[in-house]
N, C-alpha and C. Protein backbone atom coordinates (compact mmCIF):
# COMPACT_ATOMS: atom_id res chain seq x y z
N UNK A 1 115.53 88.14 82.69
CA UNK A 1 115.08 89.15 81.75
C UNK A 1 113.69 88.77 81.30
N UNK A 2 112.48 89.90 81.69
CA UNK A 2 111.48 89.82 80.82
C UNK A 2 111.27 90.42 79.50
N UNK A 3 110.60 89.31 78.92
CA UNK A 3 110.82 89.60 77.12
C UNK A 3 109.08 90.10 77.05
N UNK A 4 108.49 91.18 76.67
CA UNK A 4 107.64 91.35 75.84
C UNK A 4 107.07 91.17 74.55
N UNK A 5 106.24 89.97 74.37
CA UNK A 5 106.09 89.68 72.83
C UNK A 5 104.91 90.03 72.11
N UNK A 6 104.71 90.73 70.85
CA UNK A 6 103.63 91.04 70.34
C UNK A 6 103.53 90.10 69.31
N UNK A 7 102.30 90.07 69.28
CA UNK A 7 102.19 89.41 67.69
C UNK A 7 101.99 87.80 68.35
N UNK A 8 102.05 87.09 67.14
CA UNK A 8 101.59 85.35 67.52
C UNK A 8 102.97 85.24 68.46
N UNK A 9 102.82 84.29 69.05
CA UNK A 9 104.06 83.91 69.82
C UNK A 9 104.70 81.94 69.45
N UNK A 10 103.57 81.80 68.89
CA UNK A 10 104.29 80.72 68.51
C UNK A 10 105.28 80.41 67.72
N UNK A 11 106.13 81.42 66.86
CA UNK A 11 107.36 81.63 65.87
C UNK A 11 108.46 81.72 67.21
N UNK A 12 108.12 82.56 68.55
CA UNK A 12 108.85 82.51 69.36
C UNK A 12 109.07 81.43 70.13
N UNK A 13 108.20 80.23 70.68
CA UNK A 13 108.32 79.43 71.16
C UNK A 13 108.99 78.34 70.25
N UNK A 14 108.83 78.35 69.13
CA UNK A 14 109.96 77.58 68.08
C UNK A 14 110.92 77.90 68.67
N UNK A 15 111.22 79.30 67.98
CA UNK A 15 112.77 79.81 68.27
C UNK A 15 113.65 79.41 69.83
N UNK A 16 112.74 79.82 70.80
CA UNK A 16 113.42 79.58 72.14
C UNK A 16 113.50 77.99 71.88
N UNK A 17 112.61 76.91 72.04
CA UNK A 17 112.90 75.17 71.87
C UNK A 17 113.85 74.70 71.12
N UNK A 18 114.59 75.65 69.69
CA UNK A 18 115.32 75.29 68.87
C UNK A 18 116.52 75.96 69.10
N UNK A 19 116.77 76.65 70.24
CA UNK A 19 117.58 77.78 70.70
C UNK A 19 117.96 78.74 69.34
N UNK A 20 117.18 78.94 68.45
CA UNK A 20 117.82 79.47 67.38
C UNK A 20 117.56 81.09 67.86
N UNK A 21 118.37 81.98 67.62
CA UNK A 21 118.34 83.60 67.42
C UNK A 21 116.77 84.59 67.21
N UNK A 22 116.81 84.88 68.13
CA UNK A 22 115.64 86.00 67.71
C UNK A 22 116.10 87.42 67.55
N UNK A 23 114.90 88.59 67.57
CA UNK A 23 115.08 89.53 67.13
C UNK A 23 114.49 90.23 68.23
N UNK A 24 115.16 91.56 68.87
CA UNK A 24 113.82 92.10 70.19
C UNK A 24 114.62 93.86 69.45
N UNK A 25 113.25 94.70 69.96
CA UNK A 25 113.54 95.45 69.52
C UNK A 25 113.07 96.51 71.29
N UNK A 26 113.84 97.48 71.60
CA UNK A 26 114.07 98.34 72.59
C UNK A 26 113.68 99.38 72.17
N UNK A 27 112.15 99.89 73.43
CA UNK A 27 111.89 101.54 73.02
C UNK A 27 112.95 102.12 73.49
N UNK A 28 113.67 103.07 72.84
CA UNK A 28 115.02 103.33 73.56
C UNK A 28 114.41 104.86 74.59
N UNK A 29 113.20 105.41 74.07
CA UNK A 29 112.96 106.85 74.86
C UNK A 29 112.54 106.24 76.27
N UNK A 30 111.35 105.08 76.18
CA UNK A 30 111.15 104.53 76.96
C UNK A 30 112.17 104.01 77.88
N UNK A 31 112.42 103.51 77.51
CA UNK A 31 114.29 102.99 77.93
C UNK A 31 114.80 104.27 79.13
N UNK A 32 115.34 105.29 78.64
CA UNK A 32 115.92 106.13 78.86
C UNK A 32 114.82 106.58 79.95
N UNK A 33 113.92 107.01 79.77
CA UNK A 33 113.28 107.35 81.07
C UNK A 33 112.98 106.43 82.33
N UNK A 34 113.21 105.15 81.71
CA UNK A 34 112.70 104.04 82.84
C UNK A 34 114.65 104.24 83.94
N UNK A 35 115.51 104.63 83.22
CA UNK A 35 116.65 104.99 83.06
C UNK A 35 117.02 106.14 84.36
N UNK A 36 116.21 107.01 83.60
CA UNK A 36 116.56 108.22 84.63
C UNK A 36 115.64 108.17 85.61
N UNK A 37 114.43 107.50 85.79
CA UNK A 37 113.23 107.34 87.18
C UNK A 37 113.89 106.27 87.94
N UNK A 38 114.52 105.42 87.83
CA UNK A 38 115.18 104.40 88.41
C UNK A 38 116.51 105.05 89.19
N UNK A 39 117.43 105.46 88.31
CA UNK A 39 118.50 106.55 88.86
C UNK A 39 118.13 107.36 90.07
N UNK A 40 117.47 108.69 89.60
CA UNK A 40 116.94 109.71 90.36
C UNK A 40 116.43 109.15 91.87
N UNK A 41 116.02 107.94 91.71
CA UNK A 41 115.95 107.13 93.17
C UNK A 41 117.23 107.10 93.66
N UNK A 42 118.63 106.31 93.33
CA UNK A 42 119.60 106.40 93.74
C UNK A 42 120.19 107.81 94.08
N UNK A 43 119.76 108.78 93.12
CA UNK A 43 120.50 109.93 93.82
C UNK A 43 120.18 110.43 94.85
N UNK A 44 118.64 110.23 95.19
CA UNK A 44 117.92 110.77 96.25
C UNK A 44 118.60 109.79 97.59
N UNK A 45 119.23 108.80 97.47
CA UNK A 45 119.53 108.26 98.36
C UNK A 45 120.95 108.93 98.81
N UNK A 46 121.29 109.71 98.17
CA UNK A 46 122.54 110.74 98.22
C UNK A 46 122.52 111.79 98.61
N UNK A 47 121.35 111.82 98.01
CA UNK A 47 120.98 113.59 98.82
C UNK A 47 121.00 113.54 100.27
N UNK A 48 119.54 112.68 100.62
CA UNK A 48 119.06 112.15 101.61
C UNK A 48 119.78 112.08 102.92
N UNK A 49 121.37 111.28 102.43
CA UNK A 49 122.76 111.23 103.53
C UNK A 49 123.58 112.35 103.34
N UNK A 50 123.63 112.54 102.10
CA UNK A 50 124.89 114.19 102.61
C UNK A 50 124.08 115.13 102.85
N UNK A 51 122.76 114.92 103.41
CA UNK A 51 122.11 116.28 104.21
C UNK A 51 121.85 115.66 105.66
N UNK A 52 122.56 114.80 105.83
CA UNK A 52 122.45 113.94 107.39
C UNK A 52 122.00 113.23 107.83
N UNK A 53 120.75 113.08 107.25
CA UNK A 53 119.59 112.02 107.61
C UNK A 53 120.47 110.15 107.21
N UNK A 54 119.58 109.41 108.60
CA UNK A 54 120.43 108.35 108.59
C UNK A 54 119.72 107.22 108.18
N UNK A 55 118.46 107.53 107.35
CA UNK A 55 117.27 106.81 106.92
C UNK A 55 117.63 105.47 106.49
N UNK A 56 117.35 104.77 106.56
CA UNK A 56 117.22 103.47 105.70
C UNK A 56 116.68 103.33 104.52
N UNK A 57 117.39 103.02 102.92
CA UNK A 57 116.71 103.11 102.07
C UNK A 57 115.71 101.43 102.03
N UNK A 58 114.57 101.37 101.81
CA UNK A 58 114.39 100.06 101.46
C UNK A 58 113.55 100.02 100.30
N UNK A 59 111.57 100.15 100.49
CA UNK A 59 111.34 99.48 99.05
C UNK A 59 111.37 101.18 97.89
N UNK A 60 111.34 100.68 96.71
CA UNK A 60 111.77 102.05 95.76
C UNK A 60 110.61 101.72 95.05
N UNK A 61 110.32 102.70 94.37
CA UNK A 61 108.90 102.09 93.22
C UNK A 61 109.59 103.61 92.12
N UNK A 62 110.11 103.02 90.88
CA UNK A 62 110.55 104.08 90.01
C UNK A 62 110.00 104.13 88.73
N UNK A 63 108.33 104.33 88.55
CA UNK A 63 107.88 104.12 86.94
C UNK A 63 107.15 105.51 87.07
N UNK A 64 106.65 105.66 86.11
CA UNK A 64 106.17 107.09 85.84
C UNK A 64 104.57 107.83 86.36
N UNK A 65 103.94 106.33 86.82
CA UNK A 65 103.06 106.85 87.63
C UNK A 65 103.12 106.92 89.29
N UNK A 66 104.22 107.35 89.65
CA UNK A 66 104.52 107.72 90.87
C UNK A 66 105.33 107.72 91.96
N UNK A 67 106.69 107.96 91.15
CA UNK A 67 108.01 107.18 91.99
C UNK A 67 108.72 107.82 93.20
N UNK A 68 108.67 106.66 93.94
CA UNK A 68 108.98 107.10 95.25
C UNK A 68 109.98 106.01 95.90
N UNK A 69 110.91 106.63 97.06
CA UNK A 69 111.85 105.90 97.93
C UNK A 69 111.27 105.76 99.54
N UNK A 70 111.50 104.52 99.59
CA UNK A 70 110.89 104.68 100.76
C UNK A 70 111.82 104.26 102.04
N UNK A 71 112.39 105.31 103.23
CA UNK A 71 113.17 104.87 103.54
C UNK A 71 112.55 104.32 105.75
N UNK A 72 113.11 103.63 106.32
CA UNK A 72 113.03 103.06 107.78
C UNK A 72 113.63 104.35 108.31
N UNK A 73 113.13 104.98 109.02
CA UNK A 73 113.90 106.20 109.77
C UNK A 73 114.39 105.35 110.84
N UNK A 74 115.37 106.16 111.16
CA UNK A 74 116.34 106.00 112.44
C UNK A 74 116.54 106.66 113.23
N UNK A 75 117.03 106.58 114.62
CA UNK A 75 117.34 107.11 115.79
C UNK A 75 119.01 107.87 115.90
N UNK A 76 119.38 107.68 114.29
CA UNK A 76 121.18 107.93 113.73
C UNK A 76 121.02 109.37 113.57
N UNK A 77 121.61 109.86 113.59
CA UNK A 77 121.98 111.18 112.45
C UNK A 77 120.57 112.03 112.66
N UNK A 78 120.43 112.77 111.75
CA UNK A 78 119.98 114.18 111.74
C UNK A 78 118.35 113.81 112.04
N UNK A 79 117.88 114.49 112.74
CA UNK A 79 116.07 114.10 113.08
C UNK A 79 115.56 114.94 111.94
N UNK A 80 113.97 114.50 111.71
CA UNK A 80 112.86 115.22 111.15
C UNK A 80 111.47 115.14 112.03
N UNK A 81 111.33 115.98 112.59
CA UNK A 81 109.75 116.43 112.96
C UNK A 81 108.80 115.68 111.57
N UNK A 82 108.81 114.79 111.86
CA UNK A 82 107.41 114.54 110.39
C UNK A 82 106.18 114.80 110.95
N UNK A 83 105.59 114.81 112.18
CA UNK A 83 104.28 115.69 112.27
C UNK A 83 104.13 117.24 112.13
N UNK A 84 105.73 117.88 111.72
CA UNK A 84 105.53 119.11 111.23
C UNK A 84 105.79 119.42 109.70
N UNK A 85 104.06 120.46 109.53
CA UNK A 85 104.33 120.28 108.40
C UNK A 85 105.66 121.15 107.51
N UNK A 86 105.82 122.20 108.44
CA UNK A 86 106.40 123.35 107.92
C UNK A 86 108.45 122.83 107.96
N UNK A 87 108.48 121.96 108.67
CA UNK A 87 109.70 120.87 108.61
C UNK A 87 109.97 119.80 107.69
N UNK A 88 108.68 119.40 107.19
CA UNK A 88 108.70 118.65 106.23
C UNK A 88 108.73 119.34 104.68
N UNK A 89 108.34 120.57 104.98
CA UNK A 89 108.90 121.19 103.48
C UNK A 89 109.99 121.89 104.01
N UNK A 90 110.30 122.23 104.61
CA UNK A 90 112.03 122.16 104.59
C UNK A 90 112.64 121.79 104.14
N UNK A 91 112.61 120.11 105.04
CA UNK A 91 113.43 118.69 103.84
C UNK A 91 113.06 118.91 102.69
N UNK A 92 112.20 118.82 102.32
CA UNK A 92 111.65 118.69 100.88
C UNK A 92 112.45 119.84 100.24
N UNK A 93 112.30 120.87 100.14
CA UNK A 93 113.07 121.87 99.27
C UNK A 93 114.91 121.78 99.78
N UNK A 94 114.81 121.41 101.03
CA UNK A 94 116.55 121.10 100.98
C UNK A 94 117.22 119.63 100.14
N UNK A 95 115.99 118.52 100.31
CA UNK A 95 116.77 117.34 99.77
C UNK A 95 116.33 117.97 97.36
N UNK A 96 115.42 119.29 97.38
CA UNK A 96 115.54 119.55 96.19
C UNK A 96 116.75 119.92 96.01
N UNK A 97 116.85 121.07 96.52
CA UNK A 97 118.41 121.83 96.47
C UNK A 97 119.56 120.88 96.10
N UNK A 98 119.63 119.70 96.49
CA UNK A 98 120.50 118.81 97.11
C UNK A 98 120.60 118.19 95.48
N UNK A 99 119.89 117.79 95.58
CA UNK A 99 119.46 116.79 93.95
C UNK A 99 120.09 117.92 92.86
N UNK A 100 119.37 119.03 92.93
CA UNK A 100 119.96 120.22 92.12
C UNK A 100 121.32 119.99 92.18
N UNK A 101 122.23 119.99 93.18
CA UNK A 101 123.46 120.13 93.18
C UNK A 101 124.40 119.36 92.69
N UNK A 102 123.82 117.71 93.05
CA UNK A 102 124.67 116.63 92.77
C UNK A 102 124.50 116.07 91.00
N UNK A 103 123.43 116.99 90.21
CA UNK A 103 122.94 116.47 89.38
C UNK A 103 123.84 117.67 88.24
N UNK A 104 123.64 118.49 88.53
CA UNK A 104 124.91 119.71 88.18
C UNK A 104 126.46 119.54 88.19
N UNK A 105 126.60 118.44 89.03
CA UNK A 105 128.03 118.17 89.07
C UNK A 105 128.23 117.41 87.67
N UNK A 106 127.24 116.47 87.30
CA UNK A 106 127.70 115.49 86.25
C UNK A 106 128.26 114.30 86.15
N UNK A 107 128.23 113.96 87.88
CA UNK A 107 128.85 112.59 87.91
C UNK A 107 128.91 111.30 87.58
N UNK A 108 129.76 110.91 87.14
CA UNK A 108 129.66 109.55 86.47
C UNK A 108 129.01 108.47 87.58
N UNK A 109 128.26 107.53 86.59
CA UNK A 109 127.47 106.63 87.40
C UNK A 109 128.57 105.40 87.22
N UNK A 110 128.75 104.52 88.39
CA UNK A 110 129.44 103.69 88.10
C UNK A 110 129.19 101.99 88.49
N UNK A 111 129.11 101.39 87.41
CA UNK A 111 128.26 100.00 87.84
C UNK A 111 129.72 99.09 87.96
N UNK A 112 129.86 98.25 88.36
CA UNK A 112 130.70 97.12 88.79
C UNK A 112 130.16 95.81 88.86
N UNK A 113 130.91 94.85 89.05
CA UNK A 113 130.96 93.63 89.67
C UNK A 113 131.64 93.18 91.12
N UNK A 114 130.76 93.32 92.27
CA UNK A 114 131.44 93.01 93.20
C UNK A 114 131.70 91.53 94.38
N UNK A 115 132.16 91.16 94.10
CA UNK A 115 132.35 89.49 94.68
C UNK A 115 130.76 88.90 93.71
N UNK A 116 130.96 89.04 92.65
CA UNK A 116 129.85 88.62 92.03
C UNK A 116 128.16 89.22 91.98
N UNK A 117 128.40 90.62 92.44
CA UNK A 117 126.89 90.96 92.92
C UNK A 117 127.19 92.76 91.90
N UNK A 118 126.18 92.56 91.19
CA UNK A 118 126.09 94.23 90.50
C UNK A 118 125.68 94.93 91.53
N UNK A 119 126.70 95.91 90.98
CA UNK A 119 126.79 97.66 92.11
C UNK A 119 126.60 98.87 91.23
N UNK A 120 126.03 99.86 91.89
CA UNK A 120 125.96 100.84 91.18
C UNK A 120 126.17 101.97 92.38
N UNK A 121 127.39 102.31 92.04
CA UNK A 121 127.73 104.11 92.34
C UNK A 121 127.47 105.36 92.13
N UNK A 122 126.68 106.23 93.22
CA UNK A 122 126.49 107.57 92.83
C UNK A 122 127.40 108.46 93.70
N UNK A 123 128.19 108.81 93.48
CA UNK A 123 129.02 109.72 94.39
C UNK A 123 129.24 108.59 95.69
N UNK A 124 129.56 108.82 96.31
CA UNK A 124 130.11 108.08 97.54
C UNK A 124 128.75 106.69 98.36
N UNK A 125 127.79 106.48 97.58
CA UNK A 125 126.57 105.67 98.38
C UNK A 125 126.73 104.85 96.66
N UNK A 126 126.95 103.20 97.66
CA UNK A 126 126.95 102.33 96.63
C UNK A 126 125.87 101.46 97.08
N UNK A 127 125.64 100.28 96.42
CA UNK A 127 124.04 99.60 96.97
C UNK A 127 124.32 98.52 95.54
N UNK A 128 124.04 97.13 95.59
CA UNK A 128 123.68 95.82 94.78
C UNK A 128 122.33 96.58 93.82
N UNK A 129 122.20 96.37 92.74
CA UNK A 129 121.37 97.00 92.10
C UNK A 129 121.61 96.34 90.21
N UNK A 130 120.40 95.86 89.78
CA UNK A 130 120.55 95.25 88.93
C UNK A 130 119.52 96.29 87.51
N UNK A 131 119.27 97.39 88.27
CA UNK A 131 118.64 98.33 87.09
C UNK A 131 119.33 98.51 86.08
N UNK A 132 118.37 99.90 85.25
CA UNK A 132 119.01 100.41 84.41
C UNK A 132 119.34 101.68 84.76
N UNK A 133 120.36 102.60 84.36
CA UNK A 133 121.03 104.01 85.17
C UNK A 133 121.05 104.20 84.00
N UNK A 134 121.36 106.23 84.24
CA UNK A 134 122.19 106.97 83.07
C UNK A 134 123.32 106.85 83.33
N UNK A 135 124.85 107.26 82.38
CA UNK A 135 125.98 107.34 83.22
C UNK A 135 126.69 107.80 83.89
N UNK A 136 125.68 109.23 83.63
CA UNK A 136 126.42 110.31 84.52
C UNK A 136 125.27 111.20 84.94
N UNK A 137 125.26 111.98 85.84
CA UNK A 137 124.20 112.65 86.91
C UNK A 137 123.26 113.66 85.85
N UNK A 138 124.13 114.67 84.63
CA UNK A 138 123.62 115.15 84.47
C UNK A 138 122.15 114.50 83.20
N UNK A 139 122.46 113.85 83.22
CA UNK A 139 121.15 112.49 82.48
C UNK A 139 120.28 112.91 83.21
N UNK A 140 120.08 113.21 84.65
CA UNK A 140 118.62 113.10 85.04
C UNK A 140 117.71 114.27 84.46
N UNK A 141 118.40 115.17 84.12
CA UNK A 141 117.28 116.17 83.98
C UNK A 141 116.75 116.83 85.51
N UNK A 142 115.72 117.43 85.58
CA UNK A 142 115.27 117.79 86.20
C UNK A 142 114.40 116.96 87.46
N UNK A 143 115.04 116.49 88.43
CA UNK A 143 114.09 115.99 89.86
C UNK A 143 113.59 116.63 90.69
N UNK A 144 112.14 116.60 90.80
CA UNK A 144 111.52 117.06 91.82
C UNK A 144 111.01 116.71 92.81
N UNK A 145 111.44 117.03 94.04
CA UNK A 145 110.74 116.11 95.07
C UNK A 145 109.22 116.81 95.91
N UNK A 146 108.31 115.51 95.63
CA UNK A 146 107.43 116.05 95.87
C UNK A 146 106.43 116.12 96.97
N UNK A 147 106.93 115.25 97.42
CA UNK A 147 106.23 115.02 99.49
C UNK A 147 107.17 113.88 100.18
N UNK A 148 107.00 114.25 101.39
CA UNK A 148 107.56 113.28 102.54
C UNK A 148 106.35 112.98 103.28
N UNK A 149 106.56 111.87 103.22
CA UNK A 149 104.80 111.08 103.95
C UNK A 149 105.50 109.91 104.57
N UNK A 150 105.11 110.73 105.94
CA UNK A 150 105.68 109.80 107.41
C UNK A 150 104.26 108.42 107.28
N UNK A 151 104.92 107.54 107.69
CA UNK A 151 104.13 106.24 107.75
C UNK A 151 104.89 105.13 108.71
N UNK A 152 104.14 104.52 109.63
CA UNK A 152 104.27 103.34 110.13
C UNK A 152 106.08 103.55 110.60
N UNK A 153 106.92 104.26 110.87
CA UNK A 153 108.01 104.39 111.48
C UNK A 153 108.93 104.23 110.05
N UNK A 154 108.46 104.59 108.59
CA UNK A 154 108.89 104.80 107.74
C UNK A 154 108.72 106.11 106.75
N UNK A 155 109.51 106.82 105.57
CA UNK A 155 109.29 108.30 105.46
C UNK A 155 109.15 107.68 104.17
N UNK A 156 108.24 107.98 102.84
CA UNK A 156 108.41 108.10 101.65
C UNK A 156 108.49 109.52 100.88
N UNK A 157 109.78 109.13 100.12
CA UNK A 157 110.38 111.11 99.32
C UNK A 157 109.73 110.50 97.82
N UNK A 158 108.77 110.98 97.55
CA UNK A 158 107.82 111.22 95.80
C UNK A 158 108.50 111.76 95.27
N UNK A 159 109.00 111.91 94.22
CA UNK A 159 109.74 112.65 93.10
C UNK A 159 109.39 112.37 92.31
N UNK A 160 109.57 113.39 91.12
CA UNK A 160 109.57 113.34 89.70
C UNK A 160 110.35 113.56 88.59
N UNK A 161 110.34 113.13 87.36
CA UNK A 161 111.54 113.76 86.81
C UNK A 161 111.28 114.52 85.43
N UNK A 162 111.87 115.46 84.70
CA UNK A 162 111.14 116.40 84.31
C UNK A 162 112.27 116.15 82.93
C-alpha cells in the first residue's frame, strides 16, 4: 500500500518507527472513480469475449487521463480486419452495445480469495486482480469505448467513463 503524505512527514516517521497508530484520510469521490475506471476495464474484458473475440487481455492503464485495455490478438475465435476502418467501428459500437448491456444487468462484482491469490469476478471472466471495483455493474455509469488501435500484433479498446 502506497500512503500519500502531506504536510511535515516527520510526525509520520515517528509514528511508523514507534509502530504507534496513524490517521489517513480517503478521497472517497476520487476513490470511487479510480473504482469504476479500473472496473470498466474488467468489464470490457467481458464484453470483448461474449462478442467472440479471443484476445488476450494484458497491460490495462485505468486513470482518467486515458484508460485503455490492451489486449495480444489471436488466431482463436472471432477475427477483426484492423486495417479496416469501417470494421473497426463496428467493434467499437458492438463491444459499446455490449458494455451497455452487461452494465444494465447490475451484476454483482465478486472478489475472493483463491489458493491465496485475489480474484475478481465479472459475470463469467475471472482474472488475479488486486484493485479497487464497484460491487455491482450498475456502478459504472456510463462506458464509452473510444478507439481500437491495432499495434505491433496487439489491439488497444480506449474507453471512458461518464
Amino acid at each position: 500500500i502506497r500512503h500519500e503524505c502531506r504536510g511535515a512527514l516527520a510526525p509520520w516517521r515517528a509514528a511508523a518507527a514507534e509502530r504507534r497508530p496513524v490517521m489517513c484520510q480517503v478521497d472517497g469521490e476520487k476513490r470511487r472513480l479510480y473504482a469504476r475506471l479500473h472496473s470498466a476495464g474488467h468489464l470490457l474484458d467481458v464484453a470483448v469475449h461474449n462478442l467472440g473475440f479471443r484476445w488476450r487481455p494484458g497491460k490495462g492503464y485505468h486513470f482518467p487521463d486515458g484508460p485503455y485495455v490492451e489486449y495480444a490478438m489471436t488466431d482463436e475465435g472471432r477475427q477483426l480486419d484492423h486495417k479496416d476502418p469501417k470494421a473497426k467501428q463496428a467493434a467499437v459500437d458492438e463491444i459499446g452495445a455490449k458494455l451497455r448491456e452487461l452494465i444494465a444487468k447490475a451484476s454483482a462484482v465478486r472478489v475472493d480469495l483463491v489458493d491465496g491469490v485475489r480474484t475478481v469476478a465479472f459475470e463469467d471472466v475471472s482474472c488475479g486482480c488486486g484493485g479497487t471495483h464497484v460491487s455491482q455493474t450498475a456502478e459504472l455509469g456510463e462506458v464509452i469505448v473510444k478507439k481500437l488501435q491495432a499495434k505491433q500484433g496487439n489491439m488497444r479498446v480506449s474507453y471512458s467513463v461518464n
